[in-house]
Protein backbone atom coordinates (compact mmCIF):
# COMPACT_ATOMS: atom_id res chain seq x y z
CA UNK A 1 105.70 13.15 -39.57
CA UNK A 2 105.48 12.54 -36.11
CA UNK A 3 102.41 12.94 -33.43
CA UNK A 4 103.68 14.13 -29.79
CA UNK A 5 101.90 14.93 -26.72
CA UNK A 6 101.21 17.75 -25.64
CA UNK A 7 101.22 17.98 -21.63
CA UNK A 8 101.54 21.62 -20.57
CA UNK A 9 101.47 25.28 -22.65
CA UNK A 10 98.86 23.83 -24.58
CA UNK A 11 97.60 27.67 -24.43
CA UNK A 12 100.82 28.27 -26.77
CA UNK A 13 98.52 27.45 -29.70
CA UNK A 14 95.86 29.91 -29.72
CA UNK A 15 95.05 30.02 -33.48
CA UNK A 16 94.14 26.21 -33.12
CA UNK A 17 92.33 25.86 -29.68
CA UNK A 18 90.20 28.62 -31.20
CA UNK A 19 89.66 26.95 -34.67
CA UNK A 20 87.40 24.19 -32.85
CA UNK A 21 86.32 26.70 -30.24
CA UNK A 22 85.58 29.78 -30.83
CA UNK A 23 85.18 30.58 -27.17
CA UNK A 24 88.00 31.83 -25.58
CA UNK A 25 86.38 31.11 -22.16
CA UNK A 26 85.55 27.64 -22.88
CA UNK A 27 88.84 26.65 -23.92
CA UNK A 28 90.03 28.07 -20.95
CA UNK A 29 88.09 25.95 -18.85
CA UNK A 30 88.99 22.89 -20.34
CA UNK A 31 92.86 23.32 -22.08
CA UNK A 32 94.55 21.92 -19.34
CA UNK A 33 92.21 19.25 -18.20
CA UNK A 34 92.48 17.41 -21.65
CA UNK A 35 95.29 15.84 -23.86
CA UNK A 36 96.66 17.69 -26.56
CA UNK A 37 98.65 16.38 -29.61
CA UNK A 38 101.08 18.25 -32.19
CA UNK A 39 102.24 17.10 -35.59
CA UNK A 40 105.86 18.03 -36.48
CA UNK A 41 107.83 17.39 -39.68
CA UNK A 42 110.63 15.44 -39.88
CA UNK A 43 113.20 16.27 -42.65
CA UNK A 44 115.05 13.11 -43.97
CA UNK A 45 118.17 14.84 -42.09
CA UNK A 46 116.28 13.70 -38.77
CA UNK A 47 116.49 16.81 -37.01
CA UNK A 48 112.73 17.81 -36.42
CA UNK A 49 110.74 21.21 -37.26
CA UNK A 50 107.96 21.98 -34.79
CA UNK A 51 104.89 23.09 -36.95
């Protein structure tokens, strides 16, 4: 597994910003002030998966 940042698009995840918020116009105000993070998979072949 491996934790990357997330700098822009974080509004590409909708299903997860709205999992801890269930306000679509709070997330919007604070999405892309804050730091997001994304866990991917890595398969022992090393290519990575986005999840």
């Amino acid at each position: 597994m491996k934790i990357d940042r997330i700098h822009t698009g974080k509004k590409r995840f909708p299903e997860l910003l709205l999992m801890a918020d269930e306000q679509e116009s709070m997330i919007d105000r604070y999405s892309e002030r804050g730091e997001g993070k994304g866990l991917r998979e890595i398969p022992a072949s090393g290519r990575t998966i986005p999840k």
